[in-house]
Protein backbone atom coordinates (compact mmCIF):
# COMPACT_ATOMS: atom_id res chain seq x y z
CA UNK A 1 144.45 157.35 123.92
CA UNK A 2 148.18 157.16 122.91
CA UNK A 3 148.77 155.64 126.18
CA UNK A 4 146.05 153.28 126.93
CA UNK A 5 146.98 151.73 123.36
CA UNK A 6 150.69 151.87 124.26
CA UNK A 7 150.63 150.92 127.97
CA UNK A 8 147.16 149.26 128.93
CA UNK A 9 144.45 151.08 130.38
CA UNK A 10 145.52 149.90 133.90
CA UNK A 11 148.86 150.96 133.93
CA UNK A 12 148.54 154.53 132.87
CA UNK A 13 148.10 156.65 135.67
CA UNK A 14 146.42 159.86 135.68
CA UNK A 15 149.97 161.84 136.01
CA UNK A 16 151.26 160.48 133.05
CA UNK A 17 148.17 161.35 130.93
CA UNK A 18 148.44 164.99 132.42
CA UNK A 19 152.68 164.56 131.57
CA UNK A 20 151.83 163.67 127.93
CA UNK A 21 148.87 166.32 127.10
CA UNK A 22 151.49 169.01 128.95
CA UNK A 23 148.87 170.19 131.85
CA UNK A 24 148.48 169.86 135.02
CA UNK A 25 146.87 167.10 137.06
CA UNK A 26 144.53 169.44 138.34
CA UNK A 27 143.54 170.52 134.97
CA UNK A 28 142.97 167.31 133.87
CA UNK A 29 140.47 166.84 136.88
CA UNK A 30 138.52 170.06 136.31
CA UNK A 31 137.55 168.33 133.26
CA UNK A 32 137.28 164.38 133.63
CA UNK A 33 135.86 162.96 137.08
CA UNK A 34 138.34 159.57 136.75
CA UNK A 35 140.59 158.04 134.24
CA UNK A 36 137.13 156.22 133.77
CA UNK A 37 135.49 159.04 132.80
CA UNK A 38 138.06 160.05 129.99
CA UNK A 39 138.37 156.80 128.63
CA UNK A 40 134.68 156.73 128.46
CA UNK A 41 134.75 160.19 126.45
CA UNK A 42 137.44 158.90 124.71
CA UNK A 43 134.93 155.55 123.30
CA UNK A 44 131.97 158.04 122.72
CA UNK A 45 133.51 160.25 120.48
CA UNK A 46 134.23 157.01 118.17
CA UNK A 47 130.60 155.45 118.90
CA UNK A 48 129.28 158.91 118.35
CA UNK A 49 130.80 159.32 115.26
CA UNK A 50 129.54 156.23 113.83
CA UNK A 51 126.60 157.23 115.21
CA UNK A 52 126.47 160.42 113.29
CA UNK A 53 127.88 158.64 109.93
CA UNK A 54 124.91 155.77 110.16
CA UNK A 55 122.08 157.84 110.90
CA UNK A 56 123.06 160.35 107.82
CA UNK A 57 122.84 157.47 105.68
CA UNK A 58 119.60 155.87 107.16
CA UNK A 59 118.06 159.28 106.99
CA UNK A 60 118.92 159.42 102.95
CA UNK A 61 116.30 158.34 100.68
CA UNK A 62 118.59 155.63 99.24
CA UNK A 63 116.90 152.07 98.97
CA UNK A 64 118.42 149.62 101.10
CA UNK A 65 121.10 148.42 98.33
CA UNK A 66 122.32 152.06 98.16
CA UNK A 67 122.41 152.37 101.82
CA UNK A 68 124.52 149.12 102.60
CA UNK A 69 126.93 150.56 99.21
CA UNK A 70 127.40 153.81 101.26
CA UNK A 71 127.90 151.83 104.66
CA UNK A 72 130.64 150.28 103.51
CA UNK A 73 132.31 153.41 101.14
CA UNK A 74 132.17 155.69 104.50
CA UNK A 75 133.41 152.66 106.47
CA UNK A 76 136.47 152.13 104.31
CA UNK A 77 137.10 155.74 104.11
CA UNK A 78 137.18 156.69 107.47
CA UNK A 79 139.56 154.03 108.51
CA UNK A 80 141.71 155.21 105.72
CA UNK A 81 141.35 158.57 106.60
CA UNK A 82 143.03 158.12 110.12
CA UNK A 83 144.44 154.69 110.44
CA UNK A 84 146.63 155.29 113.29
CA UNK A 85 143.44 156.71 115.55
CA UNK A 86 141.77 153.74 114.45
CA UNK A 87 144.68 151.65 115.49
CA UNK A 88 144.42 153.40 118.91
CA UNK A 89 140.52 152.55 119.38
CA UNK A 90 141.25 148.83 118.24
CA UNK A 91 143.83 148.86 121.08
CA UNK A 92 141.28 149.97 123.39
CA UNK A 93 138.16 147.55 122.58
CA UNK A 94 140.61 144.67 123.25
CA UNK A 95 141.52 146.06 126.74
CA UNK A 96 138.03 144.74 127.59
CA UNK A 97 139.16 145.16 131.10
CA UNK A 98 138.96 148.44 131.21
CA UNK A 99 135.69 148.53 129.22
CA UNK A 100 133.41 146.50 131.74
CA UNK A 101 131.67 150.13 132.90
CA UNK A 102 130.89 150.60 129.47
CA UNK A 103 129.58 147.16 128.18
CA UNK A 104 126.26 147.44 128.68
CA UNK A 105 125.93 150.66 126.59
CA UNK A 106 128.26 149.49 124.65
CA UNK A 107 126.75 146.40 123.94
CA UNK A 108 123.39 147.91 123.74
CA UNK A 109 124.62 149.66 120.76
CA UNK A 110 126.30 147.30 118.87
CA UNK A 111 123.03 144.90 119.12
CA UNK A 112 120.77 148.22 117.66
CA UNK A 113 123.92 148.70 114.72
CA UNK A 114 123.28 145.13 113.87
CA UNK A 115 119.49 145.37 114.08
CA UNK A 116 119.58 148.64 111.54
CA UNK A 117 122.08 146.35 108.97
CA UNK A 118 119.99 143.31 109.62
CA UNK A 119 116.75 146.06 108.40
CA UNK A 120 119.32 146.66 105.24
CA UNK A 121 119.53 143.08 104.65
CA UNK A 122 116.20 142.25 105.28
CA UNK A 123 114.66 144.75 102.90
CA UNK A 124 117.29 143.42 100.15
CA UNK A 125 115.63 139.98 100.71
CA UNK A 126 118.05 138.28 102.59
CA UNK A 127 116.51 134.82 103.76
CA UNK A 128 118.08 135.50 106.92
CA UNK A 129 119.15 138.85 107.32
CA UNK A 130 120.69 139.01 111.04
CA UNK A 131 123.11 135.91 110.27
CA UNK A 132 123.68 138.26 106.96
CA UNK A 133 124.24 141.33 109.31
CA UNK A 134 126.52 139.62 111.75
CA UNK A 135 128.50 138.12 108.91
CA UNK A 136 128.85 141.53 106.97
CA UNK A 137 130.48 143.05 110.11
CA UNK A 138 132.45 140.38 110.53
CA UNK A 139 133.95 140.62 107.41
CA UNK A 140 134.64 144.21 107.58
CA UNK A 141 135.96 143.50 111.05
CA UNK A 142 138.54 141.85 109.71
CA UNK A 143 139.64 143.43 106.95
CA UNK A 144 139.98 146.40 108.77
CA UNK A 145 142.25 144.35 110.97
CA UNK A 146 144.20 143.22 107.90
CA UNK A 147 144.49 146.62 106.97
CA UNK A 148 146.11 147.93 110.21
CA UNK A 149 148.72 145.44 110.34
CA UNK A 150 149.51 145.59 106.82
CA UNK A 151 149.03 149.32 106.07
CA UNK A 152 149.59 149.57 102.45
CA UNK A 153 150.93 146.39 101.26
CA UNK A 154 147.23 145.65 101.74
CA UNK A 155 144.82 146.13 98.86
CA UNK A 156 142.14 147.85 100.50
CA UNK A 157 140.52 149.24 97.69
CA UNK A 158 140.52 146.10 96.05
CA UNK A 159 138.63 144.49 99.13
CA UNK A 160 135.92 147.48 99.07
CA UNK A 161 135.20 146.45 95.84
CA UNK A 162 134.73 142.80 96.64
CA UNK A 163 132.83 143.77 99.30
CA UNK A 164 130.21 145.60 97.71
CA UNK A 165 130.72 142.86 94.97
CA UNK A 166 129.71 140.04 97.67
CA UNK A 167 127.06 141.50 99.30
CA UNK A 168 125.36 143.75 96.08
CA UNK A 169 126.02 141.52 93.09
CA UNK A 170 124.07 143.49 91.00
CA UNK A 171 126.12 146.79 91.86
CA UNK A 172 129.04 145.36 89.50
């Protein structure tokens, strides 16, 4: 991941991946198919995490106001958690390049993530709660950007707040 972020997908060869985990080449093959293939285990573990992180929350018995507050706690957090990894993965999803095998999944996903928030919104009473879902990411989107290029001259618990602030008003 260190060097896909650091040298593009494209130009990081297969030897220098092996080079930089200290194995083999052969090693590296008895356990990825392709540099395609790692890179693709290399998204899933992020997606899957999410994953993991959404459906424990969907699967609470929190009402939908309780459920977006979490969302965006466990969002903050694990970008906090392990900025520079997150840096790394932000690297990646702008090498779209290299992502065009994975789209379609990828993009499958990301249209059910928005569907579940726009259920969030919906059941808050949102008069439109897809445009409300898109925007929410959005605006997490880029404060998370924010955050990685600032690190910690930015105030990112301040922002959590006035996140959960803008889109629970009655949470404050």
């Amino acid at each position: 991941m260190e060097l896909f972020a650091r040298n593009g997908y494209h130009s990081t060869s297969i030897s220098q991946i092996a080079k930089e985990a200290g194995v083999s080449k052969g090693l590296l093959y008895n356990y990825f198919d392709s540099k395609e293939a790692l890179l693709h285990d290399i998204i899933m573990e992020a997606v899957e995490m999410a994953n993991e992180v959404m459906g424990n929350i969907l699967s609470s018995d929190a009402d939908a106001a309780e459920q977006l507050r979490m969302m965006t706690e466990v969002t903050f957090g694990i970008i906090q958690k392990d900025l520079h990894y997150w840096k790394l993965m932000t690297s990646l999803a702008f090498q779209t390049d290299a992502l065009t095998g994975l789209m379609p999944e990828l993009r499958k996903m990301q249209e059910e993530t928005i569907m579940v928030i726009a259920g969030i919104f919906r059941r808050l009473g949102a008069g439109e709660p897809e445009k409300e879902a898109f925007y929410y990411g959005a605006v997490l989107d880029g404060i998370m950007l924010h955050y990685m290029q600032m690190e910690e001259a930015y105030p990112i618990e301040e922002m959590k707040a006035f996140v959960i602030k803008r889109f629970l008003p009655e949470e404050q």
